[in-house]
N, C-alpha and C. Protein backbone atom coordinates (compact mmCIF):
# COMPACT_ATOMS: atom_id res chain seq x y z
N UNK A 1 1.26 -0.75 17.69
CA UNK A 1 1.21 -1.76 16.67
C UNK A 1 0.20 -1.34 15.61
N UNK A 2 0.65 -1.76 14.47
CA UNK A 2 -0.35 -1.41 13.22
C UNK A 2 -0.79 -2.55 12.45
N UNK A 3 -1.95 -2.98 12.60
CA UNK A 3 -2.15 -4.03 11.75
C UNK A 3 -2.80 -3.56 10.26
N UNK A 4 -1.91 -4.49 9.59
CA UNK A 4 -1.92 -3.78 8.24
C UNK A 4 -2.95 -4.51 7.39
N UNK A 5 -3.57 -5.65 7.73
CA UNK A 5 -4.53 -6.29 6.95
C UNK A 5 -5.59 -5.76 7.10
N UNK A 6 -6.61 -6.32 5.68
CA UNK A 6 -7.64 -5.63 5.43
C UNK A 6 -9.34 -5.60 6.51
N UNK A 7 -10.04 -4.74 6.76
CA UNK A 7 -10.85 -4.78 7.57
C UNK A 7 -11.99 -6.30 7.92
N UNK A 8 -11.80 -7.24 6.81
CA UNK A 8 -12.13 -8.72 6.79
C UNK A 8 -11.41 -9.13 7.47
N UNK A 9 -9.92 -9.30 7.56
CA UNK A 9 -9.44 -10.14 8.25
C UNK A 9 -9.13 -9.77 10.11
N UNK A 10 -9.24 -8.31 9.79
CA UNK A 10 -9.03 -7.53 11.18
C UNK A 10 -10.26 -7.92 12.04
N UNK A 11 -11.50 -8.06 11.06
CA UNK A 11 -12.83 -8.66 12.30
C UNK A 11 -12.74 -9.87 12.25
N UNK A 12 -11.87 -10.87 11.88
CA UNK A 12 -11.57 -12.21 12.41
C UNK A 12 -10.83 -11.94 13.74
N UNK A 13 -9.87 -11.26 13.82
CA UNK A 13 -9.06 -11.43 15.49
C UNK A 13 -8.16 -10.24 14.71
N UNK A 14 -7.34 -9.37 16.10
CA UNK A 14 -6.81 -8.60 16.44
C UNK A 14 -6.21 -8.54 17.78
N UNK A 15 -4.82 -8.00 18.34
CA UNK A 15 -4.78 -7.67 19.33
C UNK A 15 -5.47 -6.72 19.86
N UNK A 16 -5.33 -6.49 21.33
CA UNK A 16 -6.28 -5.35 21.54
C UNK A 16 -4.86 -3.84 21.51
N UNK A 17 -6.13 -2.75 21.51
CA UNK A 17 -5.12 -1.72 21.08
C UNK A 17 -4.28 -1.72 20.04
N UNK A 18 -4.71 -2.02 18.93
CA UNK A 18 -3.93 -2.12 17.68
C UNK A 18 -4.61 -1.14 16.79
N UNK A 19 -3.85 -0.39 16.25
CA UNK A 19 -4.21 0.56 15.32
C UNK A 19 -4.47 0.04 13.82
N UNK A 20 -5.75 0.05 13.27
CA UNK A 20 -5.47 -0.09 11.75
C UNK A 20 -7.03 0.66 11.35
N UNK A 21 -6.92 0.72 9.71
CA UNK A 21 -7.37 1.48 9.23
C UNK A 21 -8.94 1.01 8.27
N UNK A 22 -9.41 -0.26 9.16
CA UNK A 22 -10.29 -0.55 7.90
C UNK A 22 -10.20 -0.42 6.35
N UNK A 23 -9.59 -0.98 5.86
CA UNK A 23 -9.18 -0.65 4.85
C UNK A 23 -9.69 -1.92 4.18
N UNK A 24 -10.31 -1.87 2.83
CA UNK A 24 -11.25 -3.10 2.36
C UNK A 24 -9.96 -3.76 1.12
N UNK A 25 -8.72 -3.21 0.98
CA UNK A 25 -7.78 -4.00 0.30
C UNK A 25 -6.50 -3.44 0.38
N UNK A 26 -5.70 -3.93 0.26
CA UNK A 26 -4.24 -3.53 0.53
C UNK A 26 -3.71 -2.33 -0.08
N UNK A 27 -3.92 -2.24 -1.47
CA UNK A 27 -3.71 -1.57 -2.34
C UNK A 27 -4.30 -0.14 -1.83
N UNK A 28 -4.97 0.07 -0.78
CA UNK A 28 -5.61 1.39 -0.03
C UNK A 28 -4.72 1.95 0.55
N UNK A 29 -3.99 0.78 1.33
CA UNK A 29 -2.51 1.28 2.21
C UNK A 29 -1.73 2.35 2.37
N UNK A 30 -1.15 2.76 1.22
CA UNK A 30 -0.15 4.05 0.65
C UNK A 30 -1.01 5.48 1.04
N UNK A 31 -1.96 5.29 0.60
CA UNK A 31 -3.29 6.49 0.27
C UNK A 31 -3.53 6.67 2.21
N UNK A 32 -3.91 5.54 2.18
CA UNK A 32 -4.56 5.79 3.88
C UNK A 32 -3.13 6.26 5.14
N UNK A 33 -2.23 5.59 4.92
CA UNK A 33 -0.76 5.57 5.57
C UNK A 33 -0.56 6.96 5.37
N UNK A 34 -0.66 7.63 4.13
CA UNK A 34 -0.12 9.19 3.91
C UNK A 34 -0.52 10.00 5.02
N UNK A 35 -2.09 9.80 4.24
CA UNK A 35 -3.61 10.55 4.52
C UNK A 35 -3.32 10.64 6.89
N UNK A 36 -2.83 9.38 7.49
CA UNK A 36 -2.89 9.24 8.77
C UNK A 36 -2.06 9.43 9.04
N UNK A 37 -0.88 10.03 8.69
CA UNK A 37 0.69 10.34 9.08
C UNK A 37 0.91 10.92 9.96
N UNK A 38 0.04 11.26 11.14
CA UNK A 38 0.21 12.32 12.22
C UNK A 38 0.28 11.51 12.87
N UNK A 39 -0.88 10.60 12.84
CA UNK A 39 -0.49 9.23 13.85
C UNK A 39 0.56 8.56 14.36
N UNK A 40 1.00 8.17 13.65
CA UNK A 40 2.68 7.70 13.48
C UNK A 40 3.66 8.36 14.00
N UNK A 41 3.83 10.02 13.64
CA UNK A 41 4.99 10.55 13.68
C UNK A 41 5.56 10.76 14.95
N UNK A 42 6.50 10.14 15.16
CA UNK A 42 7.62 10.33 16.42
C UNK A 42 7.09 9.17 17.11
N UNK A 43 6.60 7.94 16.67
CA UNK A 43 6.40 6.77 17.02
C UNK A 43 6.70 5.61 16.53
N UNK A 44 7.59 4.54 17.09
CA UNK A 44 8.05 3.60 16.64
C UNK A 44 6.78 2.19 16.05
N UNK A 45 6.75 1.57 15.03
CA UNK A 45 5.50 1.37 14.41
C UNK A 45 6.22 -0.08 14.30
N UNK A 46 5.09 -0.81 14.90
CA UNK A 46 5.71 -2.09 14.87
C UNK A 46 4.33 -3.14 13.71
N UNK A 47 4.36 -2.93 12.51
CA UNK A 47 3.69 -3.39 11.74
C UNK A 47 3.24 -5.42 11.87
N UNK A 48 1.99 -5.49 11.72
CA UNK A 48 2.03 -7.22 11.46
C UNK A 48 0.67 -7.38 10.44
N UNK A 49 0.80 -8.53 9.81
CA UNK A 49 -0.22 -8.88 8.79
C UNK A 49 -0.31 -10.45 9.07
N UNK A 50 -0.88 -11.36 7.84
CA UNK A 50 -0.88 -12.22 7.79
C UNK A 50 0.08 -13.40 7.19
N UNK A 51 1.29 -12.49 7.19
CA UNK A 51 2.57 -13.34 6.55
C UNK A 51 2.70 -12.86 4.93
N UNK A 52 3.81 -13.70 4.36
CA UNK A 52 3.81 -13.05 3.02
C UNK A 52 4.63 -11.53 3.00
N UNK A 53 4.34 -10.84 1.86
CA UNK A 53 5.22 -9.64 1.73
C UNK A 53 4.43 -8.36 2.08
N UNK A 54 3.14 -8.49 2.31
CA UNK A 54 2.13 -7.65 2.65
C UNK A 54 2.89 -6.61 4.19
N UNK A 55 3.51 -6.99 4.73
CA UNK A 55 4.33 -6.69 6.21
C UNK A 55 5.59 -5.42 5.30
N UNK A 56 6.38 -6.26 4.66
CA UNK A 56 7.58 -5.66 4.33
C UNK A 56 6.85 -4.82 3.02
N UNK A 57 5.80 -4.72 2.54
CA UNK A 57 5.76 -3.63 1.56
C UNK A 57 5.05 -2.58 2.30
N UNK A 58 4.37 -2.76 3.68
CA UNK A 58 3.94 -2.19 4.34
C UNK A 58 4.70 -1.17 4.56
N UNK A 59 6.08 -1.45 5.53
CA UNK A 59 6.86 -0.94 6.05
C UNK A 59 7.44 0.55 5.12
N UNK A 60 7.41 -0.36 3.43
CA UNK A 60 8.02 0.38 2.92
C UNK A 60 7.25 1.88 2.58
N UNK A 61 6.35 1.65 2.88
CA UNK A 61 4.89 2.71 2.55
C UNK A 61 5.32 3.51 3.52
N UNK A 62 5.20 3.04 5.00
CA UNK A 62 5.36 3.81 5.99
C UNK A 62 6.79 4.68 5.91
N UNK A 63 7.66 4.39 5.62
CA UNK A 63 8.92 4.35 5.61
C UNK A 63 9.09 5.63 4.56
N UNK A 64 8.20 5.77 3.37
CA UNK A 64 7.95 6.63 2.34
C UNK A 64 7.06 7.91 3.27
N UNK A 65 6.59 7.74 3.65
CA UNK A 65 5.95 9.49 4.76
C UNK A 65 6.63 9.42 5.84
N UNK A 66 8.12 9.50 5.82
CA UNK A 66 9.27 9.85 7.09
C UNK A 66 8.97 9.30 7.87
N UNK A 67 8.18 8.00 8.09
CA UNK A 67 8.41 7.92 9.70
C UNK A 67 9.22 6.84 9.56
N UNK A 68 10.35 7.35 10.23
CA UNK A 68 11.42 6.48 10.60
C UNK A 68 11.32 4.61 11.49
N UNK A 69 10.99 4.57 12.27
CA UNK A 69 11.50 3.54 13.39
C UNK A 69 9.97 2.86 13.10
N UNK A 70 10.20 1.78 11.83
CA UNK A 70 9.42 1.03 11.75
C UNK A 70 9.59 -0.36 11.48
N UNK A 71 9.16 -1.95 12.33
CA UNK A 71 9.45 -2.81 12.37
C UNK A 71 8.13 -3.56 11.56
């Protein structure tokens, strides 16, 4: 799992074992998602945020550095 919200809302609550990137605003996303692409690859990525489109533009980021099988 990848939680895609920003490192404020990630130290409010998180699952445990969730991957994310501290990231202090969304707009980091693309840059950091590239930059960590090893992570990902040949792993199905099951993205969550805080609702809104922040999830599905996520996806689309991920989706942009080949990794396929992302929810």
């Amino acid at each position: 799992m990848l939680d895609t919200r920003n490192a404020f809302e990630v130290n409010v609550g998180t699952f445990d074992r969730v991957l994310d990137y501290r990231i202090a605003k969304f707009s980091e996303f693309p840059g950091v998602i590239e930059k960590h692409r090893a992570d990902l690859e040949g792993k199905t990525v099951a993205s969550f945020c805080t609702g809104g489109i922040r999830c599905e533009k996520a996806a689309i980021h991920i989706k942009e550095v080949d990794i396929d099988h992302v929810y």
